[in-house]
Protein backbone atom coordinates (compact mmCIF):
# COMPACT_ATOMS: atom_id res chain seq x y z
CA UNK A 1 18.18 -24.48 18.74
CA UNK A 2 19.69 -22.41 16.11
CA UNK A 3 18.30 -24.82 13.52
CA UNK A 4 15.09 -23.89 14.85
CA UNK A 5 15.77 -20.16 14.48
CA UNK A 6 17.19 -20.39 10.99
CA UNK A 7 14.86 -22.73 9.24
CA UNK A 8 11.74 -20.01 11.19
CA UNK A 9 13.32 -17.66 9.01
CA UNK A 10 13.20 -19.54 5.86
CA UNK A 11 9.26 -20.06 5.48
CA UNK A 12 7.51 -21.80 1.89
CA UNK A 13 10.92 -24.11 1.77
CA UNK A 14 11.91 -27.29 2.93
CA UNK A 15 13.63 -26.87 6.46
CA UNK A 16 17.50 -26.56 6.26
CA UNK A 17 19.24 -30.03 7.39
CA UNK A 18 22.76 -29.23 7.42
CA UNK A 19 24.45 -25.51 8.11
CA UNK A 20 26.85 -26.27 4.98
CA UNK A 21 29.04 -24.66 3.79
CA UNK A 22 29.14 -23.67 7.48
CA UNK A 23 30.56 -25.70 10.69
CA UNK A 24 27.36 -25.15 12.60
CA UNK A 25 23.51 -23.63 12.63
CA UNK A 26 25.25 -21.39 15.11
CA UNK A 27 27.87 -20.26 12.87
CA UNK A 28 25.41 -20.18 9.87
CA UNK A 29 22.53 -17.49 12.08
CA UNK A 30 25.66 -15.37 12.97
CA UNK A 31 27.23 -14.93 9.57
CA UNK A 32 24.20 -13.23 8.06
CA UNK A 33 22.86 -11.73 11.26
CA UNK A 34 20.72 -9.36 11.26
CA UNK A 35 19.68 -9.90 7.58
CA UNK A 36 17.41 -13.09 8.63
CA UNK A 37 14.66 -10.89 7.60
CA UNK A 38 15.00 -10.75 3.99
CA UNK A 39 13.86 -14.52 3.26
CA UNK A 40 11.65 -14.81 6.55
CA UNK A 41 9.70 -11.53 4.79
CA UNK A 42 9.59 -12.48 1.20
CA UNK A 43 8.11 -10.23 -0.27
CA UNK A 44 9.24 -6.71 -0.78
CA UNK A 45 7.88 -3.44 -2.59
CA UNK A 46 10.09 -0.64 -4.16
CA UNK A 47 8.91 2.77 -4.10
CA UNK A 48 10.51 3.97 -7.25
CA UNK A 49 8.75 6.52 -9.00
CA UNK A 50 5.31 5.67 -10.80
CA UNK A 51 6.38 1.94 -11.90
CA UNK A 52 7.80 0.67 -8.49
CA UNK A 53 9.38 -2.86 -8.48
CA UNK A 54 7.81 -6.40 -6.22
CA UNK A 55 11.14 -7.95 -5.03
CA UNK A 56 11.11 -11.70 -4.00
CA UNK A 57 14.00 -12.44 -0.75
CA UNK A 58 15.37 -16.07 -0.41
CA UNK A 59 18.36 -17.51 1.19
CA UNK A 60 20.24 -20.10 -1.36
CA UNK A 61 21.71 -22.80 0.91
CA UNK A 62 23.96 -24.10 -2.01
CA UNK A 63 25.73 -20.68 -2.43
CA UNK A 64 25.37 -19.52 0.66
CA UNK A 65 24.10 -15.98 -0.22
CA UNK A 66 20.54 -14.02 0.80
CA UNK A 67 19.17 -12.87 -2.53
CA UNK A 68 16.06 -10.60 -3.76
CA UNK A 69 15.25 -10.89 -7.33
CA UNK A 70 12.16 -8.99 -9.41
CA UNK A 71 9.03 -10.54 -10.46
CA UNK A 72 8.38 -10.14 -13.49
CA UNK A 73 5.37 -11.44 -16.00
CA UNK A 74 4.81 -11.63 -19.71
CA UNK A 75 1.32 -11.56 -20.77
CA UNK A 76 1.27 -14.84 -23.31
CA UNK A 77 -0.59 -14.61 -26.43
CA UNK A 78 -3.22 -12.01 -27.20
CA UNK A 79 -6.69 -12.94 -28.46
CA UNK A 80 -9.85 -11.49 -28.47
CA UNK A 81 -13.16 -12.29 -28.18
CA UNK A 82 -16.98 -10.46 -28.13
CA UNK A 83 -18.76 -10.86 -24.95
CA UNK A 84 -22.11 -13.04 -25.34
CA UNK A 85 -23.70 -10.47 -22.86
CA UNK A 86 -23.02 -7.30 -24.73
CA UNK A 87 -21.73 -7.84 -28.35
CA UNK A 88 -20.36 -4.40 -28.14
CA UNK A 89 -17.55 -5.18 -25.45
CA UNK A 90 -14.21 -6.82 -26.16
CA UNK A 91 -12.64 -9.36 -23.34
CA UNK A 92 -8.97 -9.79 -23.68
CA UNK A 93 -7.60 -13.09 -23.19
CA UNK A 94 -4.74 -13.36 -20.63
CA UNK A 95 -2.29 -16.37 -19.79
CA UNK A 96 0.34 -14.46 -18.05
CA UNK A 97 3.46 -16.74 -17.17
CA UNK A 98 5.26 -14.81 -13.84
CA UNK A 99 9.01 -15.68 -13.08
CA UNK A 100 11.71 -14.28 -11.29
CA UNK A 101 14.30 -12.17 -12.71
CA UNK A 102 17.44 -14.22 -12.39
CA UNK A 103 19.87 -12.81 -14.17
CA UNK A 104 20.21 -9.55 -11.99
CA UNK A 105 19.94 -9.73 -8.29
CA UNK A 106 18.60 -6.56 -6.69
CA UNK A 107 19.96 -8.07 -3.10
CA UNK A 108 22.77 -10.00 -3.09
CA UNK A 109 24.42 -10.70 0.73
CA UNK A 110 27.58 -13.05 0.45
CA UNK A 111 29.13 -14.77 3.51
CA UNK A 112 31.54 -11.13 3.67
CA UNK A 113 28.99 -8.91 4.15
CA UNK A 114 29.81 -7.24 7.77
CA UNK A 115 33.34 -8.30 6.63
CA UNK A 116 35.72 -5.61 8.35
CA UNK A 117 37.34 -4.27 5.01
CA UNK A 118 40.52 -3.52 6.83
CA UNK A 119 40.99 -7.12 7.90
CA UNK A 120 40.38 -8.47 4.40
CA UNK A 121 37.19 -10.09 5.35
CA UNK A 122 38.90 -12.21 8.05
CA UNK A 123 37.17 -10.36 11.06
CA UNK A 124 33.49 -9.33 11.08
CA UNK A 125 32.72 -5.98 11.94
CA UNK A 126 31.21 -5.45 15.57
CA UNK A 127 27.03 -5.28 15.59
CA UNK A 128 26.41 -1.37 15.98
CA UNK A 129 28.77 -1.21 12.94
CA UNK A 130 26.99 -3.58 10.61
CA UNK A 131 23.86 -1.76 11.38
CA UNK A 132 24.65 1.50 10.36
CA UNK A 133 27.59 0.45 7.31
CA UNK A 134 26.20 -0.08 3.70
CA UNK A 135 26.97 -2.78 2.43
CA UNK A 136 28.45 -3.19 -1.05
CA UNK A 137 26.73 -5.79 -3.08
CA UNK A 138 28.17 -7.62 -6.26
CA UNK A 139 24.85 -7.31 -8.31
CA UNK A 140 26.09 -5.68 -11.27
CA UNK A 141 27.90 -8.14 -13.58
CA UNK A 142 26.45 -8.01 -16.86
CA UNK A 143 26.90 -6.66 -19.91
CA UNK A 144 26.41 -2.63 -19.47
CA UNK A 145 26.79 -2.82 -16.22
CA UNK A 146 30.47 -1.82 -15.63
CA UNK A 147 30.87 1.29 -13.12
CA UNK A 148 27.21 0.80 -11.64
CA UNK A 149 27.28 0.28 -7.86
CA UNK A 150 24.61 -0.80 -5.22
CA UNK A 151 24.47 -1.04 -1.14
CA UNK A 152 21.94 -2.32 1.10
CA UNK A 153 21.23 -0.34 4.08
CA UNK A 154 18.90 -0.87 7.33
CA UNK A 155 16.66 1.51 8.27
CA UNK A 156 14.54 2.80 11.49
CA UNK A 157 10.88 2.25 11.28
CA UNK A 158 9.01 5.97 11.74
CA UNK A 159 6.73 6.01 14.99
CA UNK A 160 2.90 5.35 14.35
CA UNK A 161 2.56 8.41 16.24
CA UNK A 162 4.32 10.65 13.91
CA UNK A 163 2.63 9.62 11.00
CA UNK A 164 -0.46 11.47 9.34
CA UNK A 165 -2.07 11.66 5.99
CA UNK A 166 0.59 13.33 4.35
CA UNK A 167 3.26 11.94 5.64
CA UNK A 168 5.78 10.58 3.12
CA UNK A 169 6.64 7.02 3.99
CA UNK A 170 6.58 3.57 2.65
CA UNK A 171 5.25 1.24 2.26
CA UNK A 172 2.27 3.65 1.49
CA UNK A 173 -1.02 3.63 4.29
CA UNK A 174 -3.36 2.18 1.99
CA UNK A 175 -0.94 -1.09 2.45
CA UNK A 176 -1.53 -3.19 5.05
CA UNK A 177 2.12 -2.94 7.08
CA UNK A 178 3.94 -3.32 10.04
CA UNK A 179 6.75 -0.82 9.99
CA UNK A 180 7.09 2.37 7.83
CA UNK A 181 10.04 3.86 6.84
CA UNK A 182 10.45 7.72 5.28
CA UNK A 183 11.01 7.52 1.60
CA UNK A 184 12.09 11.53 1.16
CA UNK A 185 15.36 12.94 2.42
CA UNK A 186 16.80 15.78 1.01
CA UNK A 187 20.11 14.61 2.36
CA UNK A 188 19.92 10.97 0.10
CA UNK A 189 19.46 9.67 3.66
CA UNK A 190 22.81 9.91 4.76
CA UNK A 191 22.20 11.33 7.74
CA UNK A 192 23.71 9.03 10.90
CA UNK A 193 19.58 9.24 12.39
CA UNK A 194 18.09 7.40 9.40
CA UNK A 195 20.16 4.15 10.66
CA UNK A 196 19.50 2.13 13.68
CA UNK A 197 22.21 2.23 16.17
CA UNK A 198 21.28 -0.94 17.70
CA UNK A 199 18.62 -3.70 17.22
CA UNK A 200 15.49 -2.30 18.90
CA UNK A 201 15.98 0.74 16.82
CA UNK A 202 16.48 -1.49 13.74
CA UNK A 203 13.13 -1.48 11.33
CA UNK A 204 12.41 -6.00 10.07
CA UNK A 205 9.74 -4.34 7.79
CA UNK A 206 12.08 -1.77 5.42
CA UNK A 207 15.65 -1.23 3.66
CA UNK A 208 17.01 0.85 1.78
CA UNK A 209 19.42 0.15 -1.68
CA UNK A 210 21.72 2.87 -3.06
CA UNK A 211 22.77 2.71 -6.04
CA UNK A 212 25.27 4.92 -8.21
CA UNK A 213 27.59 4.93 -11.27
CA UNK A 214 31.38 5.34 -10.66
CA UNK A 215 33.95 6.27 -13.29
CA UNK A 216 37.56 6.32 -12.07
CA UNK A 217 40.59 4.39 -10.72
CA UNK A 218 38.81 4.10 -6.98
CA UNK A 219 35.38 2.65 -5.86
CA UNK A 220 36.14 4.31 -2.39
CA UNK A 221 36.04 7.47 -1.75
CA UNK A 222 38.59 8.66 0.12
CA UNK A 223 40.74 5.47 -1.30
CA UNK A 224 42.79 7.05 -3.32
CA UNK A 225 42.82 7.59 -6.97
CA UNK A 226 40.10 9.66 -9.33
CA UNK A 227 36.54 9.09 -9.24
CA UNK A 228 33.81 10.34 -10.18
CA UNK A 229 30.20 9.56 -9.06
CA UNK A 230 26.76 10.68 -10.26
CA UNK A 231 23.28 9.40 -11.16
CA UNK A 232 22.86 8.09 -7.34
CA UNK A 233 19.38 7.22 -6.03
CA UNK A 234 18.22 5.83 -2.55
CA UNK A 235 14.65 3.19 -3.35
CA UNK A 236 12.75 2.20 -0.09
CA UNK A 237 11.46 -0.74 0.45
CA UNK A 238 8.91 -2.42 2.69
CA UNK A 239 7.28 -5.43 3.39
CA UNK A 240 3.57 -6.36 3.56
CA UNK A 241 1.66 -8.01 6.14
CA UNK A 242 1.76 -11.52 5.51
CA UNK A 243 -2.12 -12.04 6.79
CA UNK A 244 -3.47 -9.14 4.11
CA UNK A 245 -2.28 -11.61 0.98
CA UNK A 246 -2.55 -14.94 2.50
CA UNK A 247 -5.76 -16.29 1.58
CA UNK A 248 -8.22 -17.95 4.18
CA UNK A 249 -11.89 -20.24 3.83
CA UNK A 250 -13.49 -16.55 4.57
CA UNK A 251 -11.16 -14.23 2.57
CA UNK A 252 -10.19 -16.65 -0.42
CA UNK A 253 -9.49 -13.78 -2.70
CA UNK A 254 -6.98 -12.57 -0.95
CA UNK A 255 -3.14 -12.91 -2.26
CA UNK A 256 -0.81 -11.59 -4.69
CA UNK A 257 -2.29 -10.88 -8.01
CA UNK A 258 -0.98 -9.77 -11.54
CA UNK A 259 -3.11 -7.90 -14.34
CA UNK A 260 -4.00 -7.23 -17.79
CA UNK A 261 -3.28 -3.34 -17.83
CA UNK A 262 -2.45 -3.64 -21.70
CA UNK A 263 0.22 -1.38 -23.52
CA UNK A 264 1.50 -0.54 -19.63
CA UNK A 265 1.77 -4.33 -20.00
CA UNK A 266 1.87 -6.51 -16.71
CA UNK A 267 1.30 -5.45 -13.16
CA UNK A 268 1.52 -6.57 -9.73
CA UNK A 269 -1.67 -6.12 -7.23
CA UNK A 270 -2.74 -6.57 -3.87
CA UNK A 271 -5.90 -8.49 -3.79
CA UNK A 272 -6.52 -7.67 -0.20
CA UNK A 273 -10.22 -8.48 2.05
CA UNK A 274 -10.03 -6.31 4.75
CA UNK A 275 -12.15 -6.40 8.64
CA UNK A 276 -14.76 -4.18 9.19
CA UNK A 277 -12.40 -2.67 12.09
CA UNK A 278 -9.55 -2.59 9.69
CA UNK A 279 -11.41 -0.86 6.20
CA UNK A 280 -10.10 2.38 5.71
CA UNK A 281 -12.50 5.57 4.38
CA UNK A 282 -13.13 4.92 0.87
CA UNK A 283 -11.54 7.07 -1.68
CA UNK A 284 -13.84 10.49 -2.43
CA UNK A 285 -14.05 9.19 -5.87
CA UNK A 286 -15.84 6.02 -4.82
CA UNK A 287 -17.50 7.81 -1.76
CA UNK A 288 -18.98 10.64 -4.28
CA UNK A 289 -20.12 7.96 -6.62
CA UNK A 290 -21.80 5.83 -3.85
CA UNK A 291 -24.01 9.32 -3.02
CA UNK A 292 -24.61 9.23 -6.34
CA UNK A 293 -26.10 5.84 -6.44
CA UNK A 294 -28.86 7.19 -3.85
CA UNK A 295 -30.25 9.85 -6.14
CA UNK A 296 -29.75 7.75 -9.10
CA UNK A 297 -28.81 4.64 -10.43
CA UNK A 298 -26.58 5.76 -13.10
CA UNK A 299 -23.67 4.83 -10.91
CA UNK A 300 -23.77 0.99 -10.66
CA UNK A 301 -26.09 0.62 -13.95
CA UNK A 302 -26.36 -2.94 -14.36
CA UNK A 303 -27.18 -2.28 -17.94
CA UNK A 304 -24.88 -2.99 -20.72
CA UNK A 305 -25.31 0.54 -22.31
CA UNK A 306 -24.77 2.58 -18.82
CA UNK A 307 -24.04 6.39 -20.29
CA UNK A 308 -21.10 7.57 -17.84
CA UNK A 309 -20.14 11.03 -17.22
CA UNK A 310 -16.42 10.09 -16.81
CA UNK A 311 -16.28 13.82 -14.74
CA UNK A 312 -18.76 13.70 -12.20
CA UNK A 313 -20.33 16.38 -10.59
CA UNK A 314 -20.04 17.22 -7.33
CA UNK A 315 -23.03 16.58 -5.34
CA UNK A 316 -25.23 19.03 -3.92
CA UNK A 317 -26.94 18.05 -0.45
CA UNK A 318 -25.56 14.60 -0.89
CA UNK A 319 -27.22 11.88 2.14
CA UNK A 320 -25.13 11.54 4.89
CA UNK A 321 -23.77 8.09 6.35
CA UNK A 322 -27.15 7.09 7.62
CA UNK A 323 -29.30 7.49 4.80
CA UNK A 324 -26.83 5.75 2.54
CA UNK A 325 -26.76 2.64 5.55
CA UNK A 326 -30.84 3.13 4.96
CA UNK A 327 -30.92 2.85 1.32
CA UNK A 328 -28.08 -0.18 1.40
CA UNK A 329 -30.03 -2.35 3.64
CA UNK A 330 -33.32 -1.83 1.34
CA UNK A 331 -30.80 -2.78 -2.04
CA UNK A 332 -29.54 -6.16 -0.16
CA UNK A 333 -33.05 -7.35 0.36
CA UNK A 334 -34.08 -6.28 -3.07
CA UNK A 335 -31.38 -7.52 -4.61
CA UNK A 336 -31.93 -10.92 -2.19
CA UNK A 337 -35.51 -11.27 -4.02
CA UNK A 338 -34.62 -10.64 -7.41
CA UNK A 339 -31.92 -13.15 -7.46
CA UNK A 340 -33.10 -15.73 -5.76
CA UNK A 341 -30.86 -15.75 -2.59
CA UNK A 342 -33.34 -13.90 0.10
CA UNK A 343 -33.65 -16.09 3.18
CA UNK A 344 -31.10 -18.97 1.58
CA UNK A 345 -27.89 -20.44 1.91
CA UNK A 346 -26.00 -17.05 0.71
CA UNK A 347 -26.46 -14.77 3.80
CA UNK A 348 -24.26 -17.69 5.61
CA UNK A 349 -21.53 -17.89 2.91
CA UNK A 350 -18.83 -15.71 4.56
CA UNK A 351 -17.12 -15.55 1.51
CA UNK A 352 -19.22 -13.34 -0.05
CA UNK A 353 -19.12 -10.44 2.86
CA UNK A 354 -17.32 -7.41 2.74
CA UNK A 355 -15.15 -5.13 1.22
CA UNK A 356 -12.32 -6.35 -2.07
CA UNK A 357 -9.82 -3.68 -2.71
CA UNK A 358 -7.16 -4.49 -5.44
CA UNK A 359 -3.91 -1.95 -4.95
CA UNK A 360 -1.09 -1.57 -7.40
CA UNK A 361 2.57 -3.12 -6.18
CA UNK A 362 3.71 -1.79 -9.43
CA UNK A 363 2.39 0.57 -11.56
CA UNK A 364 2.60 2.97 -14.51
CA UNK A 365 2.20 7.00 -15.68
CA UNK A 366 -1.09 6.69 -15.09
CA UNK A 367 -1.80 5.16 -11.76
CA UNK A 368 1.42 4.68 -10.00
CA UNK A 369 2.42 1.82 -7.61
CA UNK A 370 0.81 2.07 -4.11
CA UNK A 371 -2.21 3.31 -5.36
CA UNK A 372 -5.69 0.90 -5.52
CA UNK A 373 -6.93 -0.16 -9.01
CA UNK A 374 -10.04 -1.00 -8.63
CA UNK A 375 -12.38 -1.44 -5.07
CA UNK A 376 -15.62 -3.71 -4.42
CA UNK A 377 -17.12 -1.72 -1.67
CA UNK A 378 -19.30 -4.84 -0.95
CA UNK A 379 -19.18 -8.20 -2.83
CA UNK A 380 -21.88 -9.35 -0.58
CA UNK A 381 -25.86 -8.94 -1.79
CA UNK A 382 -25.48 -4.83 -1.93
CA UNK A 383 -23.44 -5.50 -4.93
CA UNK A 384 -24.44 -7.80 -6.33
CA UNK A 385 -25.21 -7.60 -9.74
CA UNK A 386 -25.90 -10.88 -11.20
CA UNK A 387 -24.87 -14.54 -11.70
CA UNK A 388 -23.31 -14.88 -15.22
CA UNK A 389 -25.07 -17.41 -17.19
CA UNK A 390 -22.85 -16.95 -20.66
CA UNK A 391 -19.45 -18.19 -21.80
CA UNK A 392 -16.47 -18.12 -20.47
CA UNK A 393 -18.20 -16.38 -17.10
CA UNK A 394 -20.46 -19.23 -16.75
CA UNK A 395 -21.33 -19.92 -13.14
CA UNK A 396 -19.22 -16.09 -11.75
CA UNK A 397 -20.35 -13.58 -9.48
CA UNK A 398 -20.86 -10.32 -10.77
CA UNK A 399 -20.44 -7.49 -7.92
CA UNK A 400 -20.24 -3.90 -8.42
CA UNK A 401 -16.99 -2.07 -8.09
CA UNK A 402 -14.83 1.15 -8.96
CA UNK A 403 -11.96 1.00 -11.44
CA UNK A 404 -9.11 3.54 -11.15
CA UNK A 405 -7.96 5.89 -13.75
CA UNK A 406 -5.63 8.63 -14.49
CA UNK A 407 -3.79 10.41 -16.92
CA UNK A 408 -0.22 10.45 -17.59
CA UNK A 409 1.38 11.64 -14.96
CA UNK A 410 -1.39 10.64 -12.48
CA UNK A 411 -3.46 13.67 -13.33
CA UNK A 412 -7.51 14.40 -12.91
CA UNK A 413 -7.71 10.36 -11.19
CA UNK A 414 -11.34 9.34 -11.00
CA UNK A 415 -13.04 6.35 -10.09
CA UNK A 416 -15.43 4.98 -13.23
CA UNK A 417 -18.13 2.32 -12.77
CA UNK A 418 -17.31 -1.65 -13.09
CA UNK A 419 -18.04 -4.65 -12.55
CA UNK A 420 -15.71 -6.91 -10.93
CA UNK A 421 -16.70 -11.13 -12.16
CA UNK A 422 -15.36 -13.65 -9.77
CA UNK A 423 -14.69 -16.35 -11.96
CA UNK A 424 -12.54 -18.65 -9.18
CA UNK A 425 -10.20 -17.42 -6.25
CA UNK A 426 -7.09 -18.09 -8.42
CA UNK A 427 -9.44 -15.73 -11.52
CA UNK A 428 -10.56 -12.44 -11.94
CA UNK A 429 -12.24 -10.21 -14.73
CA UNK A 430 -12.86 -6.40 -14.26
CA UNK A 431 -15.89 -5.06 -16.85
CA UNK A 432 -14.39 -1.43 -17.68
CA UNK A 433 -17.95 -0.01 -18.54
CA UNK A 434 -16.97 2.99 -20.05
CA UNK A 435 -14.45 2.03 -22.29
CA UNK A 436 -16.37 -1.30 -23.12
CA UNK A 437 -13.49 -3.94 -22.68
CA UNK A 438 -12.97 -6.97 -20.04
CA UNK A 439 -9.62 -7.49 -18.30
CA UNK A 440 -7.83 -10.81 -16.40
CA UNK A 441 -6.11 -10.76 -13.24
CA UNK A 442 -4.71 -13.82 -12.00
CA UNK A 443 -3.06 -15.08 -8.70
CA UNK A 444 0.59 -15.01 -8.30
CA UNK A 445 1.67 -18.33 -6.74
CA UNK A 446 4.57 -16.61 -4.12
CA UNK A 447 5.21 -20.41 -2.38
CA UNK A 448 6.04 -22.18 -5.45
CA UNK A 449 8.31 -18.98 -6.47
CA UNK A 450 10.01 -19.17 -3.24
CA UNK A 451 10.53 -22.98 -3.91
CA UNK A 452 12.90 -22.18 -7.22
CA UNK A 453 9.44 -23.30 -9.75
CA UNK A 454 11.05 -21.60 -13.14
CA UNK A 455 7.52 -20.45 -13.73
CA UNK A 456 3.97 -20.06 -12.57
């Protein structure tokens, strides 16, 4: 039975066939309870400021330890090339190769975690005590690294109820996610109430790390000698639902992602195809430029010269929701004739239905982790554009979509016109009209990650 629970815990691996280095399953489940939720989650996003940080959990059976390490991508070699289409635009080549970050746990949970420190690690600690103690993780070894400390604390999930639009928690609402947490306390969240006191307060969907640096004789507090601690900061972190990044035959797009974003380097996305039930209201920027569309077609300008006021105006007597539903149903069957497709084989292809929204895991000074990048508001016949019929595109949809930008700081954000080209469901290219380059994204493969693959 506990073999069972354990290896349900440990999904993308082979299933655990001995409890070693530990007498039984039984013995194995207890020793890291109630951490089983690290590896059983994967994936986990830091909200530190602007850049944030995608953290991959996995328990190592030969070392017996539960472990979170950063993924992290270099972009390959740079080329680039002119686009057969338009002459004038630039498309960046991208081979990105995405690892883990092994030489600096974020998470490391030995077999002493809930170790009672007064017993020296020969009796565990009871279970309301290991919920609400940090524990003190050896993650800090390397070079530099001397007097910098880390613990891993649970957290309670905040009530549904309680949350509203500007409610600070995390993982952000625009992520599709179980639990949130609160990711602002003015106390460092030391307060005794942001801790679960027993397990149905205890959140599976967020933790918290501390870390600090120390300088002194004690690591303790209160433990005698001199210390001295500063520099200490508390990072949330929460998990994503597994069924918003696992692809399927009718959302194949969906999954982790990572991106061209240039001298910001790589970044981590969440390629995610919502329901109809589930789509949230589309940012203003994208909702003003959609009004836009009705009284012109500057907006989505399928032309390769498309002028772009990179400040729109605000619209004056702008249509409501059922003109623009009246003026979308005319574009899909016009856009049906002119490309062939009205009456035919694509009005059953689920795949192309819907909304694609791409949202930052990490980010930059610009646009900042948790926020989206770019959205399709429909890849289906309203946007499409065209089929490409030019190298490298050959063969890709071409929908119409809304690229995010910033300035440092995230200041004046906007939402520009592009075009998103679906080259595969493991490939995709974002058209940045206005500044007149193309950019890659490419799927992250988590499984083979979670297997120990060095790269992929």
């Amino acid at each position: 039975m506990w073999q069972k629970v354990i290896n349900a815990n440990l999904p993308s691996i082979a299933p655990l066939a001995s409890p070693h280095p530990y007498p039984s399953f039984r013995t194995l489940y207890a020793t890291f309870h109630p951490n089983w939720f690290l590896p059983k989650n994967k994936l986990w996003i830091a909200d530190n400021a602007a850049t944030g940080k995608l953290l991959l959990a996995r328990y190592d059976p030969q070392r017996a330890v539960i472990e979170a390490h950063s993924l992290v991508a270099e972009r390959g070699m740079h080329t680039f090339s002119l686009w057969a289409h338009d002459d004038e635009v630039i498309i960046h080549t991208f081979s990105p190769k995405v690892q883990l970050d092994l030489n600096s746990p974020a998470i490391r949970l030995g077999p002493y975690a809930h170790a009672d420190g007064r017993s020296c690690g020969i009796r565990e600690s009871p279970l309301h005590k290991r919920l609400q103690r940090e524990i003190p993780m050896d993650t800090h070894t390397g070079p530099g690294s001397q007097g910098i400390y880390s613990t891993f604390m649970l957290t309670r999930p905040l009530d549904p109820s309680l949350i509203n639009p500007g409610t600070s928690v995390w993982p952000p609402q625009i992520i599709p996610a179980g639990e949130r947490a609160r990711n602002e306390s003015a106390q460092q969240f030391n307060a005794i109430g942001h801790k679960p006191s027993c397990l149905s307060e205890m959140s599976t969907g967020t933790f918290r790390l501390r870390k600090w640096m120390q300088f002194g004789t004690s690591r303790i507090p209160g433990h005698g000698g001199i210390s001295m601690r500063m520099g200490e900061d508390v990072v949330t972190y929460g998990t994503l639902k597994e069924e918003a990044y696992t692809p399927t035959l009718d959302k194949p797009w969906q999954g982790i992602w990572v991106g061209d974003y240039s001298g910001h380097g790589c970044e981590f996305l969440l390629v995610t195809q919502p329901n109809k039930e589930d789509e949230r209201p589309l940012p203003e920027g994208v909702r003003q430029r959609r009004s836009q569309a009705v009284l012109s077609t500057a907006y989505f300008d399928t032309g390769t010269h498309a002028i772009l006021n990179p400040y729109p105006l605000t619209v004056l007597n702008a249509p409501d929701e059922t003109e623009l539903e009246a003026v979308e149903e005319e574009e899909e069957i016009t856009a049906e004739k002119e490309h062939g497709h009205y009456g035919q084989v694509e009005s059953s292809d689920t795949r192309y239905r819907g909304r694609l929204e791409a949202i930052k895991l990490t980010g930059d000074p610009n646009v900042p982790r948790g926020e989206y990048t770019f959205i399709a508001p429909d890849i289906g016949s309203n946007g499409l554009i065209r089929t490409a019929t030019e190298d490298p595109f050959r063969g890709a949809r071409i929908v119409k979509s809304a690229g995010h930008i910033a300035g440092s700081g995230f200041r004046d954000d906007q939402y520009i016109a592009t075009q998103l080209i679906m080259i595969s469901h493991d490939r995709l290219a974002q058209y940045w009209e206005q500044f007149g380059h193309i950019s890659f994204y490419q799927r992250v493969n988590v499984d083979a990650l979670v297997r120990g693959d060095v790269s992929c």
